[in-house]
C-alpha atoms as a PDB file:
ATOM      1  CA  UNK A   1      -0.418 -19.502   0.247  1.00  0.00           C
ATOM      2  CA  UNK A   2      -0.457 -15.699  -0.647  1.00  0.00           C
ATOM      3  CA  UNK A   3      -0.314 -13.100   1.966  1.00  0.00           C
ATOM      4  CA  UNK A   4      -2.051 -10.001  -0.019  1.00  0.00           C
ATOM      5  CA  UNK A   5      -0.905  -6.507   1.007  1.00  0.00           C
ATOM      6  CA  UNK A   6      -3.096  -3.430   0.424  1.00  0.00           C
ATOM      7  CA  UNK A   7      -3.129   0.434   1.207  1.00  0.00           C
ATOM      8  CA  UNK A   8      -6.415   1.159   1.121  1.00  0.00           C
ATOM      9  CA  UNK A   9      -8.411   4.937   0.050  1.00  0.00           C
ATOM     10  CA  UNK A  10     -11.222   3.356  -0.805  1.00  0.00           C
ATOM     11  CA  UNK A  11     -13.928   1.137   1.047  1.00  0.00           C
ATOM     12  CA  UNK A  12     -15.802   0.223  -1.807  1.00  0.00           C
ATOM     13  CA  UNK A  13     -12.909  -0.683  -4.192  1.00  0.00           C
ATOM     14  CA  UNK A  14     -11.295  -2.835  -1.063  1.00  0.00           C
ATOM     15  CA  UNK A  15     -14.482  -4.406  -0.578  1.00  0.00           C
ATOM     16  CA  UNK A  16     -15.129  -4.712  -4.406  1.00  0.00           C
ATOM     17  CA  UNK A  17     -11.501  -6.657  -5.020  1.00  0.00           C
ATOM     18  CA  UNK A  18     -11.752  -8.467  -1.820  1.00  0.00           C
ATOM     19  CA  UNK A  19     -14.595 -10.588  -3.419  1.00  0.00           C
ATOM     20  CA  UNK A  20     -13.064 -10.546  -6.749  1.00  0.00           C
ATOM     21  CA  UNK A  21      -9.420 -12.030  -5.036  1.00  0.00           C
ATOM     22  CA  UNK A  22     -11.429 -14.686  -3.275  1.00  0.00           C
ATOM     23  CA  UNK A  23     -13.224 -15.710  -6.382  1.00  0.00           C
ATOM     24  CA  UNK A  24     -10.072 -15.645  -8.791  1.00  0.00           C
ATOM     25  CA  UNK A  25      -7.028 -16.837  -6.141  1.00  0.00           C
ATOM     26  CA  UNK A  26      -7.458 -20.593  -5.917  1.00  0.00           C
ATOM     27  CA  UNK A  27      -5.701 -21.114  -2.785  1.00  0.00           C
ATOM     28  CA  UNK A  28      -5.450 -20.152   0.714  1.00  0.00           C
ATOM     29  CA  UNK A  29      -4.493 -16.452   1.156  1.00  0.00           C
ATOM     30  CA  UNK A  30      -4.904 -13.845   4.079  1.00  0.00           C
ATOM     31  CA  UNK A  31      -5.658  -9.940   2.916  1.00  0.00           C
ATOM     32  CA  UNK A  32      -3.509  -7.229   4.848  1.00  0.00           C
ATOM     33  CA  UNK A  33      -5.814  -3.887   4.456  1.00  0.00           C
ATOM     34  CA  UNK A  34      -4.554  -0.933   6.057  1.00  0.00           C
ATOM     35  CA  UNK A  35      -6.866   1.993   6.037  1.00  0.00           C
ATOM     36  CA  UNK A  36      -5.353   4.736   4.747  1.00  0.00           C
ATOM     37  CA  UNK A  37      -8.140   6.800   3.348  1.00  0.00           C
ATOM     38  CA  UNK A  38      -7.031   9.968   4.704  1.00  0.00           C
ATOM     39  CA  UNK A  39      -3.803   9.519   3.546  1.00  0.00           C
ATOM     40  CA  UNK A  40      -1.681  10.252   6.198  1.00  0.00           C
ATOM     41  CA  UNK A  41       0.814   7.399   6.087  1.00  0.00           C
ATOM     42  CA  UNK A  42       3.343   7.165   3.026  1.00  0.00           C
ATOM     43  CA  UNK A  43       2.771   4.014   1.167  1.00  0.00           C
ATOM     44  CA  UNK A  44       6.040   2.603   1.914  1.00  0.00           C
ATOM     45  CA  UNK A  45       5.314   2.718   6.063  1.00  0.00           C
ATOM     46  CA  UNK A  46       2.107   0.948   5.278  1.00  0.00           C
ATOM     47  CA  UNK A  47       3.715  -1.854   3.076  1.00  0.00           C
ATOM     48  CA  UNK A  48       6.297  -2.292   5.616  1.00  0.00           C
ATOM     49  CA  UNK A  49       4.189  -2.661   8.230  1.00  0.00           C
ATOM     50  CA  UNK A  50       2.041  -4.935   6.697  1.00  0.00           C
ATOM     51  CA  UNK A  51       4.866  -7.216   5.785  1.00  0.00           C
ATOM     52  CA  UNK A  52       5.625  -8.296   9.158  1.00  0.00           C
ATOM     53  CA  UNK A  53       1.844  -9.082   9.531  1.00  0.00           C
ATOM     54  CA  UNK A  54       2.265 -11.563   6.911  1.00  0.00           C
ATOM     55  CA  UNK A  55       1.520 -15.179   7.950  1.00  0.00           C
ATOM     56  CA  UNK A  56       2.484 -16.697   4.336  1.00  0.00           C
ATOM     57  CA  UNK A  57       5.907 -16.645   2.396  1.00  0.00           C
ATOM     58  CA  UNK A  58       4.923 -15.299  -0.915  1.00  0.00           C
ATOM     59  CA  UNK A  59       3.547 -11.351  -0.364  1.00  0.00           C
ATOM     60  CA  UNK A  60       1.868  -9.547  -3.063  1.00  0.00           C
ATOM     61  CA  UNK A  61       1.650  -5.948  -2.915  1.00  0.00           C
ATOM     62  CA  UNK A  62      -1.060  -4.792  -5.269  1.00  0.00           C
ATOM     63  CA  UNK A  63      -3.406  -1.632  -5.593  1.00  0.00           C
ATOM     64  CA  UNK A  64      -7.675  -1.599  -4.632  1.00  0.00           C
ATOM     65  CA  UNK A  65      -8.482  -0.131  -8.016  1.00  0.00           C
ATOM     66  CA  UNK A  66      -7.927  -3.288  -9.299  1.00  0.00           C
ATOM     67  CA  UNK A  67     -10.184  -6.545 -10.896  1.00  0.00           C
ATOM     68  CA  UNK A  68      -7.987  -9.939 -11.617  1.00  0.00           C
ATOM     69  CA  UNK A  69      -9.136 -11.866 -14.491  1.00  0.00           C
ATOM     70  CA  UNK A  70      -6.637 -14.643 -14.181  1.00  0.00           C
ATOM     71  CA  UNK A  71      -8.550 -17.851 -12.060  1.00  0.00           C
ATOM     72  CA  UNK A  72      -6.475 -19.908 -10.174  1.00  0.00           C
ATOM     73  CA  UNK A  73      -3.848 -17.038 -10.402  1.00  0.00           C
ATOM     74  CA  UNK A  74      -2.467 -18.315  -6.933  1.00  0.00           C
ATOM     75  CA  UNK A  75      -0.121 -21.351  -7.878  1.00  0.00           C
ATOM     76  CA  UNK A  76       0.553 -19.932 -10.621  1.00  0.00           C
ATOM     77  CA  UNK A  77       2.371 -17.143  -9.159  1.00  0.00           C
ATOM     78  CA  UNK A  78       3.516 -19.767  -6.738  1.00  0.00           C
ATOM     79  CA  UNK A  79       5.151 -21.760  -9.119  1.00  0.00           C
ATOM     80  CA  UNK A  80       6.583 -18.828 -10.767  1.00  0.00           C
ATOM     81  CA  UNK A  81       9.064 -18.441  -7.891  1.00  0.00           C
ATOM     82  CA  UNK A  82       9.627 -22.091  -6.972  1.00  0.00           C
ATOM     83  CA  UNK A  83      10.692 -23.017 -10.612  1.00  0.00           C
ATOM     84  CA  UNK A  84      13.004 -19.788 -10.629  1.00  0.00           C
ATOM     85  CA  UNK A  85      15.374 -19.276  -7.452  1.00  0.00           C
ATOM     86  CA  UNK A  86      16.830 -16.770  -8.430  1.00  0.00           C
ATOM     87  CA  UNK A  87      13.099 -14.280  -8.905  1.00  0.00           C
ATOM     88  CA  UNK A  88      13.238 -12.033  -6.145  1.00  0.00           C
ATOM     89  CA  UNK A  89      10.118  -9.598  -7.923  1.00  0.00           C
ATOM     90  CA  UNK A  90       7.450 -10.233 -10.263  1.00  0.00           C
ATOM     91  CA  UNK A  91       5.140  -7.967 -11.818  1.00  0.00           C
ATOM     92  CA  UNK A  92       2.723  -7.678 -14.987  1.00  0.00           C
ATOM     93  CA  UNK A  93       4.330  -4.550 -16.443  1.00  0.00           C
ATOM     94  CA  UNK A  94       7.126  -3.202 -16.134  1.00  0.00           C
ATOM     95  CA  UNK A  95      10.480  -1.935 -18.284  1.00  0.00           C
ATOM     96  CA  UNK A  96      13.594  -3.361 -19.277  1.00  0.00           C
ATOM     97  CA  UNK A  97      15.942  -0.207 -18.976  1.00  0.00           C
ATOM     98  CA  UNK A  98      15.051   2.813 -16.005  1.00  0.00           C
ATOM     99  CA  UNK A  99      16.769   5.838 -18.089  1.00  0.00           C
ATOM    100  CA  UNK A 100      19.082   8.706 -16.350  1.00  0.00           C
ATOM    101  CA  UNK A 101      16.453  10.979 -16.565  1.00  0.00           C
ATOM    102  CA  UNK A 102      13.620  10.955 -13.791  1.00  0.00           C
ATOM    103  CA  UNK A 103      10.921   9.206 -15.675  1.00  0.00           C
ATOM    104  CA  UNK A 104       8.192   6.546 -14.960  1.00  0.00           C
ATOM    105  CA  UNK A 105       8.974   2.777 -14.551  1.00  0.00           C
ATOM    106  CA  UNK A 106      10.637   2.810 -18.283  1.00  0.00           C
ATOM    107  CA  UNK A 107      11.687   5.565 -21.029  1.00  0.00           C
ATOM    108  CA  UNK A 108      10.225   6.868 -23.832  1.00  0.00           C
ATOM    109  CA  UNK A 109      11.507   6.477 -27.574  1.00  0.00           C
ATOM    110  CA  UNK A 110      12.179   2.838 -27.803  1.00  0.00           C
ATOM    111  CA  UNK A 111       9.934   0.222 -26.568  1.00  0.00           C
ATOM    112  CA  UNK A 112      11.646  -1.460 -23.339  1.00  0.00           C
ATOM    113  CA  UNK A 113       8.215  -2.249 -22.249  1.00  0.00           C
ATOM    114  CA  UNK A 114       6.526  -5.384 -21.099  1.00  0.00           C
ATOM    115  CA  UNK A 115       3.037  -5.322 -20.291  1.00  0.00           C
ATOM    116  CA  UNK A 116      -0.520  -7.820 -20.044  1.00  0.00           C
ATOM    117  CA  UNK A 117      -2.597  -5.073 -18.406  1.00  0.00           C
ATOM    118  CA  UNK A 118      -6.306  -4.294 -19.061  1.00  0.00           C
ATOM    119  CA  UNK A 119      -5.956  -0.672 -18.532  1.00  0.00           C
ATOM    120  CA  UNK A 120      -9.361   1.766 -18.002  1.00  0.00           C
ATOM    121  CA  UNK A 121      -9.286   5.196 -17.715  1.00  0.00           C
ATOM    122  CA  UNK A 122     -10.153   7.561 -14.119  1.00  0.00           C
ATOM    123  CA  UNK A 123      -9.043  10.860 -15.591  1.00  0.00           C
ATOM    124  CA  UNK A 124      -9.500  10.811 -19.236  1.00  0.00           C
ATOM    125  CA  UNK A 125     -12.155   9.598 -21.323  1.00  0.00           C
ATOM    126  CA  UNK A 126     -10.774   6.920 -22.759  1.00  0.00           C
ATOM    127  CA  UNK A 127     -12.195   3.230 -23.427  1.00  0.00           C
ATOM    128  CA  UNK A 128     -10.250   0.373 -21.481  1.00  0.00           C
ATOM    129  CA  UNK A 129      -7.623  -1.016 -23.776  1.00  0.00           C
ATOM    130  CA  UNK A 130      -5.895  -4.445 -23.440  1.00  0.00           C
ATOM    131  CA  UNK A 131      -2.068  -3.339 -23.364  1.00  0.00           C
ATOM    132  CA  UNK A 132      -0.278  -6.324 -24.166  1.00  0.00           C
ATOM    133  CA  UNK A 133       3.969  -6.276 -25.071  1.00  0.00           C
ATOM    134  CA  UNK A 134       5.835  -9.076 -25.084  1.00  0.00           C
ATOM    135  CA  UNK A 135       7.899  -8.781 -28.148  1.00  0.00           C
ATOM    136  CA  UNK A 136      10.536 -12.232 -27.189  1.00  0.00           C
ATOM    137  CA  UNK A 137       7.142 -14.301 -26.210  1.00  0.00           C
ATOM    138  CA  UNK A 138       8.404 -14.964 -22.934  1.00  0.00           C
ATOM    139  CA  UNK A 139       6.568 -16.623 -20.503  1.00  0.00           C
ATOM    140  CA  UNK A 140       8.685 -14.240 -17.554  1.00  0.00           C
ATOM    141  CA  UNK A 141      10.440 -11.463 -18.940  1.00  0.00           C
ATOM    142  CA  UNK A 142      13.349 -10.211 -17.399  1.00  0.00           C
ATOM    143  CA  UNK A 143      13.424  -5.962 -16.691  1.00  0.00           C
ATOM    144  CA  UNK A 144      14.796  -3.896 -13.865  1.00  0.00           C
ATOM    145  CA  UNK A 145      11.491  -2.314 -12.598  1.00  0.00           C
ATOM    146  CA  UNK A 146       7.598  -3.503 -12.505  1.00  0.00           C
ATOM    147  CA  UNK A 147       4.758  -1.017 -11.846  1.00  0.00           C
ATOM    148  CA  UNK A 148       3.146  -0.956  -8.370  1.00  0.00           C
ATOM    149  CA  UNK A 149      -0.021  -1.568  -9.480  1.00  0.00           C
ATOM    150  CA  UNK A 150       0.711  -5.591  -8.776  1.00  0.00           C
ATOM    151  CA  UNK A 151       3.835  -6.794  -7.572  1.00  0.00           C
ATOM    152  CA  UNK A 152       5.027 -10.419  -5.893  1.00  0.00           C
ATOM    153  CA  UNK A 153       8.022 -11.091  -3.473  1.00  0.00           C
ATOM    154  CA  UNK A 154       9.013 -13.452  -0.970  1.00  0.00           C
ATOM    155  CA  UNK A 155       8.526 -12.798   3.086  1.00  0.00           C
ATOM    156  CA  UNK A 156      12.362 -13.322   3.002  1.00  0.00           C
ATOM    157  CA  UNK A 157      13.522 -10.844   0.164  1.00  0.00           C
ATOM    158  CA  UNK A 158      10.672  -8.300   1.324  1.00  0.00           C
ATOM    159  CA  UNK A 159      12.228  -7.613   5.098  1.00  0.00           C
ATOM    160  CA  UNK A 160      15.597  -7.853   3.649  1.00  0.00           C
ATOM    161  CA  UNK A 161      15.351  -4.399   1.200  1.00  0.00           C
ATOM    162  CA  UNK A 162      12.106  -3.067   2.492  1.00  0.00           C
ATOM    163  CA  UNK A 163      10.642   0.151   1.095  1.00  0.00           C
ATOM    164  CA  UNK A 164      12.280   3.129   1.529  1.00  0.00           C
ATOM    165  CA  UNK A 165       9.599   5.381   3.842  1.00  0.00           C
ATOM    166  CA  UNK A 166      12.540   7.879   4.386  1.00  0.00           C
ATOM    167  CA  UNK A 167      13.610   8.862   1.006  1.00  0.00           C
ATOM    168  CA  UNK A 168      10.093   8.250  -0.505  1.00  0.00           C
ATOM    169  CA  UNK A 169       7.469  10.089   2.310  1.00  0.00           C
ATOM    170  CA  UNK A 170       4.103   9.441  -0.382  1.00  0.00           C
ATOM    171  CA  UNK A 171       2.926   7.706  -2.918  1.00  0.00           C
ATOM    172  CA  UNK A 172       4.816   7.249  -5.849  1.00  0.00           C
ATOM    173  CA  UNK A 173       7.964   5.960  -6.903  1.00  0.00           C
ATOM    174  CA  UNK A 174       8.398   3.199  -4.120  1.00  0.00           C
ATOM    175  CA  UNK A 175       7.485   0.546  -6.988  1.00  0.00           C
ATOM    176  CA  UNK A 176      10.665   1.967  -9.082  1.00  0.00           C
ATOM    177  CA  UNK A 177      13.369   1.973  -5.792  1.00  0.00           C
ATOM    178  CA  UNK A 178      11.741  -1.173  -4.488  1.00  0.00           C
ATOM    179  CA  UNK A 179      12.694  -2.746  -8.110  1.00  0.00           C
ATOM    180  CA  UNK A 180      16.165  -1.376  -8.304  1.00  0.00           C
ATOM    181  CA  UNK A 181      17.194  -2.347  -5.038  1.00  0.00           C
ATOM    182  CA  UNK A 182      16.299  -6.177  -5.749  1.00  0.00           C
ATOM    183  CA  UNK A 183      17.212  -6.155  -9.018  1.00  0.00           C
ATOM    184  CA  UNK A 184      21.332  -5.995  -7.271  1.00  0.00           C
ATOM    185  CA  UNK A 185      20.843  -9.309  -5.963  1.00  0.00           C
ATOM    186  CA  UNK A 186      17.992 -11.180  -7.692  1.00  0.00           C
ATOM    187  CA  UNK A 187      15.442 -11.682 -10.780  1.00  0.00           C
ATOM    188  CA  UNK A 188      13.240  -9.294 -11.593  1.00  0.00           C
ATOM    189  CA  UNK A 189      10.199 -10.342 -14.098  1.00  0.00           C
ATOM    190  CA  UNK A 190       7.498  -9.350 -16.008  1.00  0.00           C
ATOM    191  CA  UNK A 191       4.444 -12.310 -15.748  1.00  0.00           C
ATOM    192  CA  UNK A 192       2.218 -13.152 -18.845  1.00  0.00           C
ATOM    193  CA  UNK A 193       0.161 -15.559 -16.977  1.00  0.00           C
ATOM    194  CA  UNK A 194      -1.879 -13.198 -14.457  1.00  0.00           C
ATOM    195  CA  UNK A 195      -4.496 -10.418 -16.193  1.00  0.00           C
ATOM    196  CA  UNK A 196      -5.955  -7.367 -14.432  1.00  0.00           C
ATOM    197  CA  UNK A 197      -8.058  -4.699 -15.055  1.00  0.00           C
ATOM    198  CA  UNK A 198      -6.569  -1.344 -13.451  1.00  0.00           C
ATOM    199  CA  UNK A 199      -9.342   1.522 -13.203  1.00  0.00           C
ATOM    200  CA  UNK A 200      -6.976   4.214 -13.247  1.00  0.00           C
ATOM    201  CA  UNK A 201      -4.053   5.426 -16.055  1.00  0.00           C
ATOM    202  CA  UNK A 202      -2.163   7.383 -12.514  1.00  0.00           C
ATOM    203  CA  UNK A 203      -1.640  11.063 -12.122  1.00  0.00           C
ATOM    204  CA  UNK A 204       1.685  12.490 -13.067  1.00  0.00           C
ATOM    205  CA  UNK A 205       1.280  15.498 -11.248  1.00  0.00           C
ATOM    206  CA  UNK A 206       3.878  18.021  -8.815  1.00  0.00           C
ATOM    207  CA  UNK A 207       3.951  15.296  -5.943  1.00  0.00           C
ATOM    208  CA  UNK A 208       5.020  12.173  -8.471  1.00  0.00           C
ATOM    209  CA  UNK A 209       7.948  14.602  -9.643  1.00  0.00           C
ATOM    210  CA  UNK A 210       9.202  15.731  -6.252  1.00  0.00           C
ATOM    211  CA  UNK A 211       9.238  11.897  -5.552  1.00  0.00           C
ATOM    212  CA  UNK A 212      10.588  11.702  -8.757  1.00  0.00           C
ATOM    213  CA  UNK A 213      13.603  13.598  -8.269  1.00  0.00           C
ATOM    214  CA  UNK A 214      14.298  12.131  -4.523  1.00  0.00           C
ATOM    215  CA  UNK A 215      14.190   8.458  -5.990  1.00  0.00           C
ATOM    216  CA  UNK A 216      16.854   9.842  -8.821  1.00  0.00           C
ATOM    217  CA  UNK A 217      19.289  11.584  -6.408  1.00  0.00           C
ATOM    218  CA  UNK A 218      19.207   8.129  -4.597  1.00  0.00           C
ATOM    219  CA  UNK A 219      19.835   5.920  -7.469  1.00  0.00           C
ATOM    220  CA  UNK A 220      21.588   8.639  -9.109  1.00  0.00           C
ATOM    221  CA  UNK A 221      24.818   6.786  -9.365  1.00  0.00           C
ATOM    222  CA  UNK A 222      23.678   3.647 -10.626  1.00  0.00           C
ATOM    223  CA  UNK A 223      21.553   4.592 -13.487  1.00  0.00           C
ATOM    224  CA  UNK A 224      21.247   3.899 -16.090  1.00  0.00           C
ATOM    225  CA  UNK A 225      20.370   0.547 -15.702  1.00  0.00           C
ATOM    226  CA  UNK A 226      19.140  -2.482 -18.075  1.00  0.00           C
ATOM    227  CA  UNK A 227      18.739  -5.493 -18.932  1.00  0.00           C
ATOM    228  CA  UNK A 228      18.645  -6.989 -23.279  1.00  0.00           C
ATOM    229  CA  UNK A 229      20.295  -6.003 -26.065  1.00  0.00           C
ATOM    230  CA  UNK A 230      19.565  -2.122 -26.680  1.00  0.00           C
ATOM    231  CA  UNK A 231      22.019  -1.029 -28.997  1.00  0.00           C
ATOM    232  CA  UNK A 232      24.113   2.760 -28.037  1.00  0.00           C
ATOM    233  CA  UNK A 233      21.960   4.317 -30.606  1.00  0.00           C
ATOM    234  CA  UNK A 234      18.948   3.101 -29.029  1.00  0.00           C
ATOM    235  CA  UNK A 235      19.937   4.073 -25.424  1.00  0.00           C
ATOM    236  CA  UNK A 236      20.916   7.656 -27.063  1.00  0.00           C
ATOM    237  CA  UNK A 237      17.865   7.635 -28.681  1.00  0.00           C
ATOM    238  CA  UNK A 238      15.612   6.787 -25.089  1.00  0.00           C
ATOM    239  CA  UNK A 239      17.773   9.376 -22.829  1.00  0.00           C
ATOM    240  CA  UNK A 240      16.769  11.914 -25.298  1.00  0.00           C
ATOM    241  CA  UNK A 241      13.221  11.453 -25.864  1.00  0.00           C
ATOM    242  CA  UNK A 242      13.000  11.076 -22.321  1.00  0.00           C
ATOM    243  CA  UNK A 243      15.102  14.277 -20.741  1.00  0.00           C
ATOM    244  CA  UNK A 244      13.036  16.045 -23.179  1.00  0.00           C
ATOM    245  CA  UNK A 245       9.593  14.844 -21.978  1.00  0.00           C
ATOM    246  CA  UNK A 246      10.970  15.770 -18.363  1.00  0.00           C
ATOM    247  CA  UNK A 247      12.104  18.994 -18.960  1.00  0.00           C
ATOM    248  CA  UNK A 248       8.240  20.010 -20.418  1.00  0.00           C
ATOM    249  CA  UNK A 249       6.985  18.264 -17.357  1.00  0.00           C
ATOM    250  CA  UNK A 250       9.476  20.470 -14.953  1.00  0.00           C
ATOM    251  CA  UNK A 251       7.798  23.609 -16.400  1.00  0.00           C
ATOM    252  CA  UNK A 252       4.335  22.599 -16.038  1.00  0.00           C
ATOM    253  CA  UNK A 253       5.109  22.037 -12.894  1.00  0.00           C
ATOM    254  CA  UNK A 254       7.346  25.423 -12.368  1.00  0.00           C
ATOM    255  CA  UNK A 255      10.423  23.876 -11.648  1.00  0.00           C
ATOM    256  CA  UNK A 256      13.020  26.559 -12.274  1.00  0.00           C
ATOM    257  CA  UNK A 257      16.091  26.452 -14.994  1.00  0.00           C
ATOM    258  CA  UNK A 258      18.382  25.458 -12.520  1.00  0.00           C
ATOM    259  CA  UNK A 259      16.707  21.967 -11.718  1.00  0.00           C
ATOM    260  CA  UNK A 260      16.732  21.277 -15.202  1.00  0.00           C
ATOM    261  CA  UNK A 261      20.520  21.960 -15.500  1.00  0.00           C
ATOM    262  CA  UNK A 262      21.510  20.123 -12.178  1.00  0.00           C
ATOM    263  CA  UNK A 263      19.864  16.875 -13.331  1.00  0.00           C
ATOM    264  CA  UNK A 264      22.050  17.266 -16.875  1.00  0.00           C
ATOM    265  CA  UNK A 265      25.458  17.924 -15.523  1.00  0.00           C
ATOM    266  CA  UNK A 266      24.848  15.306 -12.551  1.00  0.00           C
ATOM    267  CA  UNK A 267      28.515  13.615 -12.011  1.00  0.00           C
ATOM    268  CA  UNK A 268      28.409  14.668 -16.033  1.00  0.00           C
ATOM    269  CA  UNK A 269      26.679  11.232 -16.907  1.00  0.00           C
ATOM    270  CA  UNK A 270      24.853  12.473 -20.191  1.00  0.00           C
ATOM    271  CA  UNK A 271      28.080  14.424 -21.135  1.00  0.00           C
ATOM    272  CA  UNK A 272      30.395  10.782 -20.880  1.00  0.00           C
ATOM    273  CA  UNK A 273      27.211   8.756 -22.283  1.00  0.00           C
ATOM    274  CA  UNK A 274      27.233  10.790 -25.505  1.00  0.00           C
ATOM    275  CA  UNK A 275      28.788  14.388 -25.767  1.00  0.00           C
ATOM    276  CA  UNK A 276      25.805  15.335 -28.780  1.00  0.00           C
ATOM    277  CA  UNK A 277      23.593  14.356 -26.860  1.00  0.00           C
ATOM    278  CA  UNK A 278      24.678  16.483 -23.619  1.00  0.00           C
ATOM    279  CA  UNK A 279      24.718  19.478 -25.855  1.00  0.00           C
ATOM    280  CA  UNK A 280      21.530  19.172 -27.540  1.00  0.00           C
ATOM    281  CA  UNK A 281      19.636  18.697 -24.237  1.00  0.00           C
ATOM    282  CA  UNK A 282      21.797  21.587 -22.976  1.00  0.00           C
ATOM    283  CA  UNK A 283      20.148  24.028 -26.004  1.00  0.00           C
ATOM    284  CA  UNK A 284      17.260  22.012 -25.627  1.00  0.00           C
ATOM    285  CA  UNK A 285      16.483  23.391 -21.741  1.00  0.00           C
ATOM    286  CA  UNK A 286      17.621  27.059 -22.752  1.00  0.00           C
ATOM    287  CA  UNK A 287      15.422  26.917 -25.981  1.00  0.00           C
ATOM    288  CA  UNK A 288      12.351  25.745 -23.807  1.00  0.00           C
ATOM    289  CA  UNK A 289      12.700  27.909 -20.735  1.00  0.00           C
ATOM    290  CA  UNK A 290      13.349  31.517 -23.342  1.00  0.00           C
ATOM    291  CA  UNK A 291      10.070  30.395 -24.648  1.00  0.00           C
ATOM    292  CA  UNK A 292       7.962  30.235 -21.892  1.00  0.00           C
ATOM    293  CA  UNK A 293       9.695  34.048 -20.443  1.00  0.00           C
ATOM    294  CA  UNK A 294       8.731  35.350 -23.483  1.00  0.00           C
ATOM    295  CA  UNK A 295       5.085  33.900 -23.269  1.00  0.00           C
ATOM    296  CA  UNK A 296       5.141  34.843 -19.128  1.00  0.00           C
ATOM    297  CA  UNK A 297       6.283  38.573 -20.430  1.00  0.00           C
ATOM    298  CA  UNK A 298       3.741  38.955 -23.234  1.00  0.00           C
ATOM    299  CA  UNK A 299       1.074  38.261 -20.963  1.00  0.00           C
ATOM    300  CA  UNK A 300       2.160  40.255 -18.685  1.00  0.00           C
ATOM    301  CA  UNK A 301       2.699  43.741 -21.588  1.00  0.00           C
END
């Protein structure tokens, strides 16, 4: 039995994957929707909530926008955590290494990724692609984080981390500190069994970085963090690509110099990882901040 866990924004989708969950689920299950439409609640109050609602041992936080294509997906999540004591999260994408740098659930540059996701498109006009990675052809694959957009727990493991509604006040990055914070005691996985189709690719906009950078302060002593065999050149190789992706998304946003700097030198972590590194990212920030003064002082001549 499956105790389902929703916020909801959306009538119609709720309706629309209420039908689809009771079609697809194959046992008994109870759905906790919290209306949250206006969005006044942080997603983290309303899963936290909810979980002490819960009737059933096994809860599964998972997003409206959603369409499972899995039948009888029920025991098989269910068996997932009685043949494996020691899973305390499981998702169907998620990352085997969370970087330094303030990113998304993974990094960029090397593929840490594992992922059976049918993946459509809300803000860009895109056909729905079947992301599949599973490069060890693992039935469960072991990472450190698993995207939001589905994610299983026990009643038991759920009330003992809960989500963090002080740190994290909105929507985004509770599925990253929810992850971490498990992954100190217990297993956290990647499913291959269970298929969805998400309608939306998320917005990485000013209110996912300021979460961003509130769920990195937190964790900012623990990171990096992984799980596999990623060589020092590939870990090199992932903190770069990655700082370099967040500094252009710091100025789009208008973040000034000086956040880009504090998240380098933070307890000097990129300078002991690799020294190159911490200098190239150094002249990389200076190089892309000149650039867009100049741009800022054409415009304005």
């Amino acid at each position: 039995m499956i105790s389902i866990i929703i916020s909801s924004a959306n009538s119609a989708h709720l309706q629309q994957v209420s039908k689809n969950i009771d079609t697809t689920i194959g046992i008994p299950y109870e759905i906790i929707a919290t209306d949250n439409s206006q969005g006044q609640k942080g997603i983290c109050e309303v899963y936290n909530k909810a979980m002490f609602k819960a009737q059933y041992d096994i809860l599964c936080f998972m997003h409206e926008d959603v369409l499972i294509k899995s039948h009888n997906w029920g025991p098989t999540l269910l068996a997932l955590f009685e043949q494996d004591p020691k899973l305390g999260l499981v998702g169907i994408a998620g990352s085997s290494y969370k970087p330094i740098t303030p990113s998304g659930v993974g990094g960029i540059g090397v593929n840490t990724n594992y992922t059976n996701i049918i993946q459509s498109f809300k803000y860009h006009k895109k056909r729905s692609k079947h992301v599949y990675s599973n490069p060890d052809k693992q039935n469960v694959a072991e990472v450190v984080c698993v995207d939001g957009v589905f994610m299983a727990t026990t009643k038991s493991i759920a009330e003992e981390f809960m989500f963090d509604e002080i740190t994290l006040q909105k929507f985004h990055g509770y599925d990253i500190d929810f992850s971490l914070s498990v992954s100190q005691k217990y297993k956290v996985g990647v499913t291959f069994d269970i298929l969805l189709d998400h309608f939306s690719e998320g917005l990485y906009n000013g209110a996912w970085m300021e979460e961003n950078l509130k769920l990195h302060e937190k964790w900012n002593s623990h990171l990096p963090i992984g799980v596999g065999s990623l060589t020092s050149q590939q870990v090199v190789y992932i903190e770069k690509c990655t700082f370099k992706s967040f500094i252009d998304q710091l100025i789009k946003f208008n973040y000034p110099i000086s956040t880009a700097f504090r998240m380098l030198w933070k307890n000097k972590r990129f300078f002991h990882l690799n020294i190159k590194l911490f200098l190239k990212l150094k002249f990389y920030i200076l190089k892309k901040y000149m650039s867009v003064n100049m741009s800022h002082a054409q415009v304005s001549a």
